[in-house]
C-alpha atoms as a PDB file:
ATOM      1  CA  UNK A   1      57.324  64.827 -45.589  1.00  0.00           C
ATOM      2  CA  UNK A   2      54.800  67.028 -43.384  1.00  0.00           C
ATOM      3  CA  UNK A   3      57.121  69.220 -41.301  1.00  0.00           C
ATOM      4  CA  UNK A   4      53.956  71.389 -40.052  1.00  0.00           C
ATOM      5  CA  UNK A   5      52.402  71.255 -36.493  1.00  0.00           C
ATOM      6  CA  UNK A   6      49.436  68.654 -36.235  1.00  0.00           C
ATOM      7  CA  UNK A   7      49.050  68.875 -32.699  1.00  0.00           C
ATOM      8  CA  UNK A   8      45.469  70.242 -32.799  1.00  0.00           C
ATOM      9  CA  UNK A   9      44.261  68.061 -35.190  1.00  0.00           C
ATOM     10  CA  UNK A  10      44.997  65.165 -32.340  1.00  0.00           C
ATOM     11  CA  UNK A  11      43.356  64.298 -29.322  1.00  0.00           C
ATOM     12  CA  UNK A  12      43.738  61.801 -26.421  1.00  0.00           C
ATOM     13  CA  UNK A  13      41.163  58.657 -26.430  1.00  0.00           C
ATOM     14  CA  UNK A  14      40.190  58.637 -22.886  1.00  0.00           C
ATOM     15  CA  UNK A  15      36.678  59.130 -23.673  1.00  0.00           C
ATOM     16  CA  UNK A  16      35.773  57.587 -19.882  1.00  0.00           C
ATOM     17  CA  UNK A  17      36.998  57.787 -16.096  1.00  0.00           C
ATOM     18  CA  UNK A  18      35.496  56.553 -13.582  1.00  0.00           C
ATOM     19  CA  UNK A  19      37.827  58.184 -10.767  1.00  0.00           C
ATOM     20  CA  UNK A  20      39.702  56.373  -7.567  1.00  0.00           C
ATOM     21  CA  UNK A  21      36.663  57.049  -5.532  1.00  0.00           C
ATOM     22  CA  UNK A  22      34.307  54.635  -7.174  1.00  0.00           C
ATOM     23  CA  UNK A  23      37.445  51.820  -6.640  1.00  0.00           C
ATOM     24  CA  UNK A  24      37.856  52.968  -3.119  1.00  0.00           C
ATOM     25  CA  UNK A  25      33.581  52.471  -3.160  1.00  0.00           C
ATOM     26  CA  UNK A  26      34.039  48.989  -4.247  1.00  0.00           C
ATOM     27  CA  UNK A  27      37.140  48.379  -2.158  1.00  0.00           C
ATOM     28  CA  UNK A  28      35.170  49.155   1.456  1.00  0.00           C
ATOM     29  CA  UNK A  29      32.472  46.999   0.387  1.00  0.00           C
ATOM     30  CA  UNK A  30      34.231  44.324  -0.315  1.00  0.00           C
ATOM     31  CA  UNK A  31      35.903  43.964   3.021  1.00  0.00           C
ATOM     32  CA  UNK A  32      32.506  44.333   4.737  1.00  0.00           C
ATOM     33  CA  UNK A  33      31.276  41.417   2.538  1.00  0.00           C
ATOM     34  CA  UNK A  34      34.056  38.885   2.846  1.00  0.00           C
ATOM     35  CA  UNK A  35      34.331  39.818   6.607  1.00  0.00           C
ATOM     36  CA  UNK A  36      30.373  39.282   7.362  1.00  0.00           C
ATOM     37  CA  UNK A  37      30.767  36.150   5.143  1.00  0.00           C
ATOM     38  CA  UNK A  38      33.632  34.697   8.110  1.00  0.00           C
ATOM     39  CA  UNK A  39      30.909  35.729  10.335  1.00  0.00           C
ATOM     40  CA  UNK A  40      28.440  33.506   9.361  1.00  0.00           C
ATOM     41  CA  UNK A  41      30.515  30.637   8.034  1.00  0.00           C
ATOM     42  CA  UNK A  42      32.046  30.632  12.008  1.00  0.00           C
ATOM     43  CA  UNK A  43      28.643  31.547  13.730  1.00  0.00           C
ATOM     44  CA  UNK A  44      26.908  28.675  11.754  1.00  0.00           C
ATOM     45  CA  UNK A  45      29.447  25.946  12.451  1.00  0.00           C
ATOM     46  CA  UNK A  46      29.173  27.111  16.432  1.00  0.00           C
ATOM     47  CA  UNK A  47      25.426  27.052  16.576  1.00  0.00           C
ATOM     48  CA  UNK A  48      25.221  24.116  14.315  1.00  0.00           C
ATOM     49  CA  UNK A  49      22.877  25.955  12.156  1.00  0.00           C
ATOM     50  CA  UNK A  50      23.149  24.850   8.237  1.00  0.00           C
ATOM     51  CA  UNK A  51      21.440  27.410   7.052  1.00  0.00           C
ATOM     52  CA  UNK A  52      23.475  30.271   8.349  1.00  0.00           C
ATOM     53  CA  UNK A  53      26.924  27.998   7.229  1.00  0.00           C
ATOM     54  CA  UNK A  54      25.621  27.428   3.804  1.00  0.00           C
ATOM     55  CA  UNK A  55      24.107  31.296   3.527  1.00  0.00           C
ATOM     56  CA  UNK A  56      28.120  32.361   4.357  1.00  0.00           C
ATOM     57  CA  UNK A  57      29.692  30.502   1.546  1.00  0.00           C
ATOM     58  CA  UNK A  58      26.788  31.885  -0.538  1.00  0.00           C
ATOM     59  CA  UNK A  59      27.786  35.235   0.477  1.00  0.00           C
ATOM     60  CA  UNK A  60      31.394  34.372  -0.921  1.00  0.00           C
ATOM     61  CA  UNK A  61      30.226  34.402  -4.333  1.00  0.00           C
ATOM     62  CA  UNK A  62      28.830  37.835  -3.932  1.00  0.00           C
ATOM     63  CA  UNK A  63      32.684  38.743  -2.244  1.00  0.00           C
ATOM     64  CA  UNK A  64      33.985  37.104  -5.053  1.00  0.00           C
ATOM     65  CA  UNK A  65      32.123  39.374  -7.413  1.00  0.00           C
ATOM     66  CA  UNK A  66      32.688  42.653  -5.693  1.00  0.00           C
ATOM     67  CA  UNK A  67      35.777  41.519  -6.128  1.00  0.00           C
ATOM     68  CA  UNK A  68      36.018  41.741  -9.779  1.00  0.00           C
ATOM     69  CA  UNK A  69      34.035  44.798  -9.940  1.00  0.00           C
ATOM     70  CA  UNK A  70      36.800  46.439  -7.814  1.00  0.00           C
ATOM     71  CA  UNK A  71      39.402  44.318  -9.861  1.00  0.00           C
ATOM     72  CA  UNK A  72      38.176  45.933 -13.276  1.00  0.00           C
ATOM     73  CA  UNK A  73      38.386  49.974 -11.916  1.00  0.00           C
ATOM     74  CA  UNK A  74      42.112  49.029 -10.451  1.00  0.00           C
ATOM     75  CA  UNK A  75      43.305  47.873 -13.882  1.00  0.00           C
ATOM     76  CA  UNK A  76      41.091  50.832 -15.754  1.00  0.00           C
ATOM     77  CA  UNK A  77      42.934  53.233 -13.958  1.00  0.00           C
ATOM     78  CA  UNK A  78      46.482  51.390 -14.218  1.00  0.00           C
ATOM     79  CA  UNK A  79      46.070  51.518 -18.116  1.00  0.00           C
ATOM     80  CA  UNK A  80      43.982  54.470 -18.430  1.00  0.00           C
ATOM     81  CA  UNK A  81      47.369  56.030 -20.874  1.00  0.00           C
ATOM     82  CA  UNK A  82      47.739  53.274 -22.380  1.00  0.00           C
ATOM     83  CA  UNK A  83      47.684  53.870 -26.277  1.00  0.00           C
ATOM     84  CA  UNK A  84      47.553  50.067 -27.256  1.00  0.00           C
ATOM     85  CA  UNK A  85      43.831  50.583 -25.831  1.00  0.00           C
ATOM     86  CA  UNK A  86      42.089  52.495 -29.154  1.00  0.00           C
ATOM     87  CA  UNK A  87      39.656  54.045 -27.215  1.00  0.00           C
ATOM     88  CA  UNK A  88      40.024  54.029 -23.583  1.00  0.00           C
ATOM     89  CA  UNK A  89      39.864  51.327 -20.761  1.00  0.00           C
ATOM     90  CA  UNK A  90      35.992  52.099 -20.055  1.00  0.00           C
ATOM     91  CA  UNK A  91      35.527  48.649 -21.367  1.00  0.00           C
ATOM     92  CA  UNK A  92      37.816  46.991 -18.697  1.00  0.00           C
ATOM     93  CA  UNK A  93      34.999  48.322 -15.877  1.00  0.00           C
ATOM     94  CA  UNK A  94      32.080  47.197 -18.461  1.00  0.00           C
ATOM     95  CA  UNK A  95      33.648  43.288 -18.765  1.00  0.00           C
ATOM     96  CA  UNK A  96      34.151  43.735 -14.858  1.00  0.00           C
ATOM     97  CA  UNK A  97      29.991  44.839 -14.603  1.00  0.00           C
ATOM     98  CA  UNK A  98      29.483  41.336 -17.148  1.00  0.00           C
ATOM     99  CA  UNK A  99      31.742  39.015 -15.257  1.00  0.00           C
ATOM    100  CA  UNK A 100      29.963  40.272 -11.995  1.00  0.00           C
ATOM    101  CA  UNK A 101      26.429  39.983 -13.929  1.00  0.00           C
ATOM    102  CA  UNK A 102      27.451  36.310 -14.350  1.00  0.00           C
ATOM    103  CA  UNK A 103      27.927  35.718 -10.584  1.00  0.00           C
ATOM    104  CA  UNK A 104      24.832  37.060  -9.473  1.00  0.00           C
ATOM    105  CA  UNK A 105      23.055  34.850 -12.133  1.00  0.00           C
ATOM    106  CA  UNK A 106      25.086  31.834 -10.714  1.00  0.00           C
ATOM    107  CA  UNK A 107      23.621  33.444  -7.393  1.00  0.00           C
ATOM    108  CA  UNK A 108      20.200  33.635  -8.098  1.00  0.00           C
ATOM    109  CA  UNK A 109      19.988  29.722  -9.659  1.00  0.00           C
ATOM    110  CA  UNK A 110      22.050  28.160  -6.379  1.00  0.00           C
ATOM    111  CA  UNK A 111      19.823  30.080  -3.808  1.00  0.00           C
ATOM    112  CA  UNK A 112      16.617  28.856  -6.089  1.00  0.00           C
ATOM    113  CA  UNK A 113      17.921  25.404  -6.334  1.00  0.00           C
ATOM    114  CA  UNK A 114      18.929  25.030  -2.190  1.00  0.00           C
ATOM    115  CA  UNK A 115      15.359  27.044  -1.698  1.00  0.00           C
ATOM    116  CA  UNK A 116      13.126  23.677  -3.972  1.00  0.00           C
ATOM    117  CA  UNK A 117      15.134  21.198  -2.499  1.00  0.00           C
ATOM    118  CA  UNK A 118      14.221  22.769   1.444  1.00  0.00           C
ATOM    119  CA  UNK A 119      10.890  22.970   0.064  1.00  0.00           C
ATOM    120  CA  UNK A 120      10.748  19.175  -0.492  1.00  0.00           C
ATOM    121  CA  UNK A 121      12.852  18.350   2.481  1.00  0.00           C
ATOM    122  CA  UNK A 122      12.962  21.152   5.269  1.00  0.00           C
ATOM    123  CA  UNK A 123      15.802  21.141   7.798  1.00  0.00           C
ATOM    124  CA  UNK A 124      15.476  22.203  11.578  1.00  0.00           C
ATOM    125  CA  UNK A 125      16.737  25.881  12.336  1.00  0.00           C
ATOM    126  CA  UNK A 126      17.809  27.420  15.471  1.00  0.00           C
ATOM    127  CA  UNK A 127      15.870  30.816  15.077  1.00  0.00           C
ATOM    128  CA  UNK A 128      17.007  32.838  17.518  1.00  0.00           C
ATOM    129  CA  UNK A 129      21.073  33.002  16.157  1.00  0.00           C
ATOM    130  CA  UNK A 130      19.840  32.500  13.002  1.00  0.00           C
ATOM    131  CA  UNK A 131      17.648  35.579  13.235  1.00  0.00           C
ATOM    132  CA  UNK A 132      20.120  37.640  15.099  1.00  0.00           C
ATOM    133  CA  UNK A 133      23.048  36.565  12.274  1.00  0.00           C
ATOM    134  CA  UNK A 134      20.467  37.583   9.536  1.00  0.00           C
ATOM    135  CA  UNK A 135      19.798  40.925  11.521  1.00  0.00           C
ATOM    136  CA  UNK A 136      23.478  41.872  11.445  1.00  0.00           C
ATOM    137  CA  UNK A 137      24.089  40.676   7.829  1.00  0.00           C
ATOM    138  CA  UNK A 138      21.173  43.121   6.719  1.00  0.00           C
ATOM    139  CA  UNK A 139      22.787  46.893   8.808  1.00  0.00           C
ATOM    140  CA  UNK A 140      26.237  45.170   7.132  1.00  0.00           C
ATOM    141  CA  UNK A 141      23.998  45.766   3.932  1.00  0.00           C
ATOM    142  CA  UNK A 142      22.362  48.924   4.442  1.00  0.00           C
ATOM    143  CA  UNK A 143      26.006  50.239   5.044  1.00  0.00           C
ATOM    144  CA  UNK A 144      27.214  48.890   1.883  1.00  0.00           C
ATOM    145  CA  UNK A 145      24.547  50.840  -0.100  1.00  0.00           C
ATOM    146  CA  UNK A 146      25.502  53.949   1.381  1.00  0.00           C
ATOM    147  CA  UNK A 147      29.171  53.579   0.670  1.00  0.00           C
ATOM    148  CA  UNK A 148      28.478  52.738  -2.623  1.00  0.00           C
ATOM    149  CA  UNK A 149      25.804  55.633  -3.152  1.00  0.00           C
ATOM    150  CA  UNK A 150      27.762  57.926  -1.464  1.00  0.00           C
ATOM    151  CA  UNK A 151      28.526  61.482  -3.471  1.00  0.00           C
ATOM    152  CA  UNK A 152      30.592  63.359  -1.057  1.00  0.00           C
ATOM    153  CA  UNK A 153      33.849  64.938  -1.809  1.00  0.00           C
ATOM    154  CA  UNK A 154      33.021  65.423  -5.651  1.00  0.00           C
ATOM    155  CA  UNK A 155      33.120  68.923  -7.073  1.00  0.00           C
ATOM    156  CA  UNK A 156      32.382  68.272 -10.217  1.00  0.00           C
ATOM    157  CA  UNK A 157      29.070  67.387 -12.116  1.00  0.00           C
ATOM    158  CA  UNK A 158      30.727  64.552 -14.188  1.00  0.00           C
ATOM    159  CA  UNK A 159      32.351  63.056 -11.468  1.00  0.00           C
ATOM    160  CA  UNK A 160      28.761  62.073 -10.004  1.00  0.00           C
ATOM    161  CA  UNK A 161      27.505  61.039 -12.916  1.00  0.00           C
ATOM    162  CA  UNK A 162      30.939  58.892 -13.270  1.00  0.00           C
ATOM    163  CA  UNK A 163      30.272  57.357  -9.373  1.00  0.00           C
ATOM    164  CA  UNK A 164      26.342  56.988 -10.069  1.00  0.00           C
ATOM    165  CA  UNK A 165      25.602  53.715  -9.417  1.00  0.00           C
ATOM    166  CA  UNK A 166      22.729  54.519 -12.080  1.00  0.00           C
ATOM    167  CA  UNK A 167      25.523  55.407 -14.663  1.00  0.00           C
ATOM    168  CA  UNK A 168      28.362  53.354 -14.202  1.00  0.00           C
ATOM    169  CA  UNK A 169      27.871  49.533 -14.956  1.00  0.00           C
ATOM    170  CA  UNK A 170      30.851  48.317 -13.043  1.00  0.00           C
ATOM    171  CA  UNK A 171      29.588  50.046  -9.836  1.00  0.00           C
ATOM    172  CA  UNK A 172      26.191  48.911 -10.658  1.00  0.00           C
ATOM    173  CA  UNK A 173      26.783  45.736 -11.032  1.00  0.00           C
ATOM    174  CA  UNK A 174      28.567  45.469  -7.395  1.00  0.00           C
ATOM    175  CA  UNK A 175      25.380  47.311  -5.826  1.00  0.00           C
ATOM    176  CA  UNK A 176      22.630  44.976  -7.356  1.00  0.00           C
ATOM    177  CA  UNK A 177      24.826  42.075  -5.691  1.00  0.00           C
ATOM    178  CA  UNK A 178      24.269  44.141  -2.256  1.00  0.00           C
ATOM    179  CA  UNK A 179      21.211  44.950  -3.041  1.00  0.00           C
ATOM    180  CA  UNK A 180      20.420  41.026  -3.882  1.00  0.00           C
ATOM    181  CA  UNK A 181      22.597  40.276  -0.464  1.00  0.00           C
ATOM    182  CA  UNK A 182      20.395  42.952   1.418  1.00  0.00           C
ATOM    183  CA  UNK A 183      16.895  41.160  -0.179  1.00  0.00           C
ATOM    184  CA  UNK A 184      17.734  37.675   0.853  1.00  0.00           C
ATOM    185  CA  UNK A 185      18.481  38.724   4.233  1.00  0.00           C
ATOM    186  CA  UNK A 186      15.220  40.517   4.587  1.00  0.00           C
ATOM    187  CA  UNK A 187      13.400  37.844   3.410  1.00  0.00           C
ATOM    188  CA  UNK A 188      15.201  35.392   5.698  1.00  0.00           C
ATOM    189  CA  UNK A 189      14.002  37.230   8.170  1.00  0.00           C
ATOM    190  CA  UNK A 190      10.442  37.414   7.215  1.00  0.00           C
ATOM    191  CA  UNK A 191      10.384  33.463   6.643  1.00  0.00           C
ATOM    192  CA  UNK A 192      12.496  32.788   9.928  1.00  0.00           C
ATOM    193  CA  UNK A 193       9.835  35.393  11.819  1.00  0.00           C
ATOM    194  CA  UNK A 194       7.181  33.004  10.409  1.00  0.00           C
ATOM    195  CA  UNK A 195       8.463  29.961  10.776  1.00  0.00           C
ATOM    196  CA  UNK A 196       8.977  30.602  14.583  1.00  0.00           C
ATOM    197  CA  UNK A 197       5.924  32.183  15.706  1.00  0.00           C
ATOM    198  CA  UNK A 198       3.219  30.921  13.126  1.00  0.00           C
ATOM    199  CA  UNK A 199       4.780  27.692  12.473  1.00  0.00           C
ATOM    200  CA  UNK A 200       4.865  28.128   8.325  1.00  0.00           C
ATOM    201  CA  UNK A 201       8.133  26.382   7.553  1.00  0.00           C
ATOM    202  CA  UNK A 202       7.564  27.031   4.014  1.00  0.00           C
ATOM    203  CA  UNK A 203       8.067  30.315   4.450  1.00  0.00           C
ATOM    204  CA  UNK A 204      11.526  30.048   3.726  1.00  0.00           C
ATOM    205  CA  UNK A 205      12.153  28.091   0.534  1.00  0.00           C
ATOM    206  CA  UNK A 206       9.028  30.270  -0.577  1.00  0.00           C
ATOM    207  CA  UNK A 207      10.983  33.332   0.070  1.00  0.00           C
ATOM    208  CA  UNK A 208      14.155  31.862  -1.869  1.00  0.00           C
ATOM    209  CA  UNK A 209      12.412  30.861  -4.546  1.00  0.00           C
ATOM    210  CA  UNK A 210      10.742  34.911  -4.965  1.00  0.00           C
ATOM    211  CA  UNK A 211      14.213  36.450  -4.554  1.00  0.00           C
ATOM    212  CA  UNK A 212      16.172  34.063  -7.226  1.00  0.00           C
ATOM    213  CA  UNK A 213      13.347  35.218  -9.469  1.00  0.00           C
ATOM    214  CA  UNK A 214      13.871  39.021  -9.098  1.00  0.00           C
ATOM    215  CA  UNK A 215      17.672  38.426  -9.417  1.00  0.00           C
ATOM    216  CA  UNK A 216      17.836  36.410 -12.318  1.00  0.00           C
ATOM    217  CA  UNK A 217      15.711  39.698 -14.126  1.00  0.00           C
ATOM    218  CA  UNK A 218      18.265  41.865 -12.687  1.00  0.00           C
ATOM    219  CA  UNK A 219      21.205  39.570 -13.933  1.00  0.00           C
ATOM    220  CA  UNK A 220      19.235  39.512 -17.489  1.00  0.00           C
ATOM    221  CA  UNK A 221      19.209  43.504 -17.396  1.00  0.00           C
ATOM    222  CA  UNK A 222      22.717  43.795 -16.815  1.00  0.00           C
ATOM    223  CA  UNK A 223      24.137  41.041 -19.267  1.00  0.00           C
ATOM    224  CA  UNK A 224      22.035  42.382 -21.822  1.00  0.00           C
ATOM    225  CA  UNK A 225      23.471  45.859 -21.417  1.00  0.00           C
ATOM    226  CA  UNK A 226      27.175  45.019 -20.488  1.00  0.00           C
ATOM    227  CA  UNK A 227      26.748  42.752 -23.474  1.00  0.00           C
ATOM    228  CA  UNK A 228      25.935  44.989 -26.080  1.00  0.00           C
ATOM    229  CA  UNK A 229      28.542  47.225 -25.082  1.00  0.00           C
ATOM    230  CA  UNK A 230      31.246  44.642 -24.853  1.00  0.00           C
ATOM    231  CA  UNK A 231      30.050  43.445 -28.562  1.00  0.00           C
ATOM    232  CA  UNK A 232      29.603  46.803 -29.697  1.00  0.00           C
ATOM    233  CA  UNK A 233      26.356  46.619 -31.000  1.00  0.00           C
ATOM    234  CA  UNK A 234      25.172  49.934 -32.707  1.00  0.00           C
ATOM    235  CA  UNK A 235      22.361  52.275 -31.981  1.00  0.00           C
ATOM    236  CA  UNK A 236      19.287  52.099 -33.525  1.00  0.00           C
ATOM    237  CA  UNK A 237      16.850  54.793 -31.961  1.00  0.00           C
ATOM    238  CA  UNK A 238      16.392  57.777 -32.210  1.00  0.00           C
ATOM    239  CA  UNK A 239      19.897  59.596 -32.021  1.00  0.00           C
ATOM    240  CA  UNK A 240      21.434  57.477 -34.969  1.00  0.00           C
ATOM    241  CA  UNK A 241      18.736  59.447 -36.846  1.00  0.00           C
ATOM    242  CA  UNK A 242      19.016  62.576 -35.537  1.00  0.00           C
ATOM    243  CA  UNK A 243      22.904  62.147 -36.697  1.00  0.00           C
ATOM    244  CA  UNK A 244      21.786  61.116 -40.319  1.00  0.00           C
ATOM    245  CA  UNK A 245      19.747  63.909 -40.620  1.00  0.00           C
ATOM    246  CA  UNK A 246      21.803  66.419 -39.435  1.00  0.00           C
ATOM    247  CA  UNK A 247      24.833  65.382 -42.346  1.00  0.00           C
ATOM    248  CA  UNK A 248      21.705  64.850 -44.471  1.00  0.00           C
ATOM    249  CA  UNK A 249      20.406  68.580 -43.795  1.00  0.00           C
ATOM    250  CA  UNK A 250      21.223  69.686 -47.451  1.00  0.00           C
ATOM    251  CA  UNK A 251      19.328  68.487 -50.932  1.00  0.00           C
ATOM    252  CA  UNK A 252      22.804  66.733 -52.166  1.00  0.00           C
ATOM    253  CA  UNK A 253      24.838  64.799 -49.289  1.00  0.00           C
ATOM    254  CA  UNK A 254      23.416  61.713 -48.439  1.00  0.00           C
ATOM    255  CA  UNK A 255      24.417  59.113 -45.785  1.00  0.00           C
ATOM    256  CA  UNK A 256      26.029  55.866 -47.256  1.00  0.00           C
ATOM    257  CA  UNK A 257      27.180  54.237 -44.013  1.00  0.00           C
ATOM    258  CA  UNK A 258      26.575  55.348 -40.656  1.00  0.00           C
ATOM    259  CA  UNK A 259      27.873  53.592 -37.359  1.00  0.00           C
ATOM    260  CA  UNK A 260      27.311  54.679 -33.929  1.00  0.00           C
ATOM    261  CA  UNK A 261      28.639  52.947 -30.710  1.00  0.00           C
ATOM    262  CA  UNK A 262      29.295  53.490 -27.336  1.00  0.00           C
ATOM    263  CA  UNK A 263      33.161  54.403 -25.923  1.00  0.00           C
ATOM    264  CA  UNK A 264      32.398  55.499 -22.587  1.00  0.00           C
ATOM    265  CA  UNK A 265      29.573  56.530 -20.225  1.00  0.00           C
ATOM    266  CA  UNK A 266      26.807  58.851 -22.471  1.00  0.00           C
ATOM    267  CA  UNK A 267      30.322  58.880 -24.913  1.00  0.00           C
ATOM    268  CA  UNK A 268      29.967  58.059 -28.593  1.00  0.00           C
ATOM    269  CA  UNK A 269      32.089  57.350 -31.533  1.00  0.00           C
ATOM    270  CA  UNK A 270      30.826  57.769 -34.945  1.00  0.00           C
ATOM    271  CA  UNK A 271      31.620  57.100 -38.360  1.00  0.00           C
ATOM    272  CA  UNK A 272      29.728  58.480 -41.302  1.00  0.00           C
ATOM    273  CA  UNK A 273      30.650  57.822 -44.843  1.00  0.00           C
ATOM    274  CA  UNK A 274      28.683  60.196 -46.973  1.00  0.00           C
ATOM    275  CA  UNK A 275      28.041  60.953 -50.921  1.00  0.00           C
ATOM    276  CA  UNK A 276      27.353  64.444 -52.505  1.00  0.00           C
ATOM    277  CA  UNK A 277      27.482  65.510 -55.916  1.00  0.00           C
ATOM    278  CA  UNK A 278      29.106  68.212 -54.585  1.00  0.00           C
ATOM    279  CA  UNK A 279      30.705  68.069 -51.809  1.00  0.00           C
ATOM    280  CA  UNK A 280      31.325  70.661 -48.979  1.00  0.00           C
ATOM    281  CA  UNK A 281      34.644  70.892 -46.586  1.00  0.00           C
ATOM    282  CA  UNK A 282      35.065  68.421 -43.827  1.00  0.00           C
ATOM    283  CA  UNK A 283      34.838  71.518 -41.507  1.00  0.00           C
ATOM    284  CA  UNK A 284      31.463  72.135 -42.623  1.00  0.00           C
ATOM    285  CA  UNK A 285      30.169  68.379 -42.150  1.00  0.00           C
ATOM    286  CA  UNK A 286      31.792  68.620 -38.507  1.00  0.00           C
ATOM    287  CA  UNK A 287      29.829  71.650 -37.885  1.00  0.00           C
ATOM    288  CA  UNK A 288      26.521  70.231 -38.793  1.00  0.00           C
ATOM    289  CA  UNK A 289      27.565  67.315 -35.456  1.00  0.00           C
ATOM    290  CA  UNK A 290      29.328  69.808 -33.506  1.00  0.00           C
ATOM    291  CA  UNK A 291      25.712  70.136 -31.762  1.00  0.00           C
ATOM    292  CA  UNK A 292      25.961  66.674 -30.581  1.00  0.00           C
ATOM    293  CA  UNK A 293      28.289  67.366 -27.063  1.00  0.00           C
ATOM    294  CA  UNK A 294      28.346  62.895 -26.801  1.00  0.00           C
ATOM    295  CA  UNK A 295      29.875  62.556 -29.943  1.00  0.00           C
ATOM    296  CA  UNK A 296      33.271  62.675 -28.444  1.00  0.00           C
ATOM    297  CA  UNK A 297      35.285  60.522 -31.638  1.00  0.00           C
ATOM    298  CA  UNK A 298      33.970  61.365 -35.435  1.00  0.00           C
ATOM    299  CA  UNK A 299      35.760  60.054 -38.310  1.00  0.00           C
ATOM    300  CA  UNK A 300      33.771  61.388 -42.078  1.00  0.00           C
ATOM    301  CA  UNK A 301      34.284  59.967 -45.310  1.00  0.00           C
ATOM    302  CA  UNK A 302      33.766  62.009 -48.510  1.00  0.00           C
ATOM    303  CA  UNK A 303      32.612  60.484 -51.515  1.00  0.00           C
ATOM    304  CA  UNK A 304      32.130  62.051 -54.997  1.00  0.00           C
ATOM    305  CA  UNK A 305      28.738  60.997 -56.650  1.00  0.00           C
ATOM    306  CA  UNK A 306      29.681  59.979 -60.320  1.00  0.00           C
ATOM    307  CA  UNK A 307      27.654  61.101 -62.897  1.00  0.00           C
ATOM    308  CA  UNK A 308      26.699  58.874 -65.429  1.00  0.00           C
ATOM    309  CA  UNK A 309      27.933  60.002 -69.104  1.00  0.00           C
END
């Protein structure tokens, strides 16, 4: 039995944090959402306006969402030692980003389908609450995308990049549902603005129609991302090669099996099964990728060529 020390050939598999600050992001935002959404469910029942009832149960899906978003960074960080998790919970926040992706397709196709059908049959508004409701729905926005862009009280480089709402899929998948909140509501008010003082009732449905459109591209963009994570489909660009050639950099070793995927945010694990005729130490072959800061998880195979007799 080995009675030696291994402890530096471990290392933990936490390859990704996002931090408490992107769940306490997520967290403010979603109590703005679900309380402007009682807002204009209670403000369209009073004024009798359907438009501003049915645009506050509409906004419910997008609370519903944020709340999954905020959902998947609690339970991240409430595993995050877990060792039944091989590498990590950054996964938990990228299923979170894909459940969310789904809502704001489901989004996108009900405001598209209410938006034809108003086309075809158009309803009577009451402009002035319904502009004024619309008005404070939109600052209710704005606010959201500064809480959830918001970088102060992080010290450290990789924290931001962690937070980004360009980086993280999680917390970008809760912003393009404010964002997508934030676009309706300023084209609701460019269609109500019409419809009131130039009398072009088709503004609106018009408007609906535009806005599904760009949101089901942004849900396509984020399933197809979150997807490939979540399925672990491997690289094929550029740095895959740069990997192969670096192992490859002698006239002997060559690469048998390479696989590359993602583990966390700009994190990669890699596996590289290689054949040489003679083949150097492991410790050399880890050199040769120690240039590669990403690869954060490398496992190498050595394989004797046989020489035929």
């Amino acid at each position: 039995m080995h009675t030696k020390d291994i402890s530096r050939y471990e290392h933990p598999h936490i390859f990704h944090y996002s931090g408490q600050q992107a769940e306490k992001k997520t967290m403010r935002v979603v109590w703005l959402t679900v309380s402007m959404m009682i807002v204009e469910v209670v403000a369209g029942w009073i004024f009798g306006s359907m438009a501003l009832f049915a645009d506050g149960w509409h906004m419910s899906t997008h609370a519903a969402a944020l709340a999954i978003s905020w959902g998947a960074f609690v339970l991240a960080r409430h595993h995050t030692m877990d060792s039944r998790f091989a590498f990590g919970t950054w996964k938990i926040e990228v299923l979170g980003g894909f459940v969310s992706g789904i809502f704001l397709g489901l989004v996108a196709l009900f405001m598209a389908g209410i938006s034809i059908h108003r086309l075809f049959q158009p309803v009577t508004i009451q402009f002035d609450q319904a502009i004024l409701v619309t008005f404070i729905g939109l600052v209710v926005n704005l606010v959201s995308i500064l809480l959830l862009n918001d970088h102060h009280g992080h010290h450290h480089s990789q924290s931001r990049d962690h937070d980004s709402v360009h980086n993280n899929l999680n917390l970008r998948a809760a912003y393009l549902h404010v964002i997508a909140d934030a676009m309706t509501s300023v084209l609701a008010i460019v269609a109500l603005l019409g419809a009131k003082f130039l009398k072009w009732n088709w503004l609106d449905p018009v408007m609906g129609i535009l806005g599904a459109v760009l949101i089901i591209r942004w849900t396509y963009l984020l399933l197809s991302e979150t997807g490939s994570i979540l399925l672990d489909r491997e690289m094929h660009d550029g740095f895959t090669s740069e990997i192969r050639h670096a192992i490859e950099s002698d006239t002997d070793t060559c690469v048998s099996d390479l696989h590359v995927w993602k583990v966390g945010q700009a994190k990669y694990a890699c596996i590289v099964a290689l054949v040489a005729a003679h083949p150097l130490l492991l410790d050399e072959y880890k050199a040769r990728l120690s240039r590669f800061e990403s690869l954060v998880h490398v496992t190498i195979e050595i394989n004797t060529c046989k020489t035929e007799s």
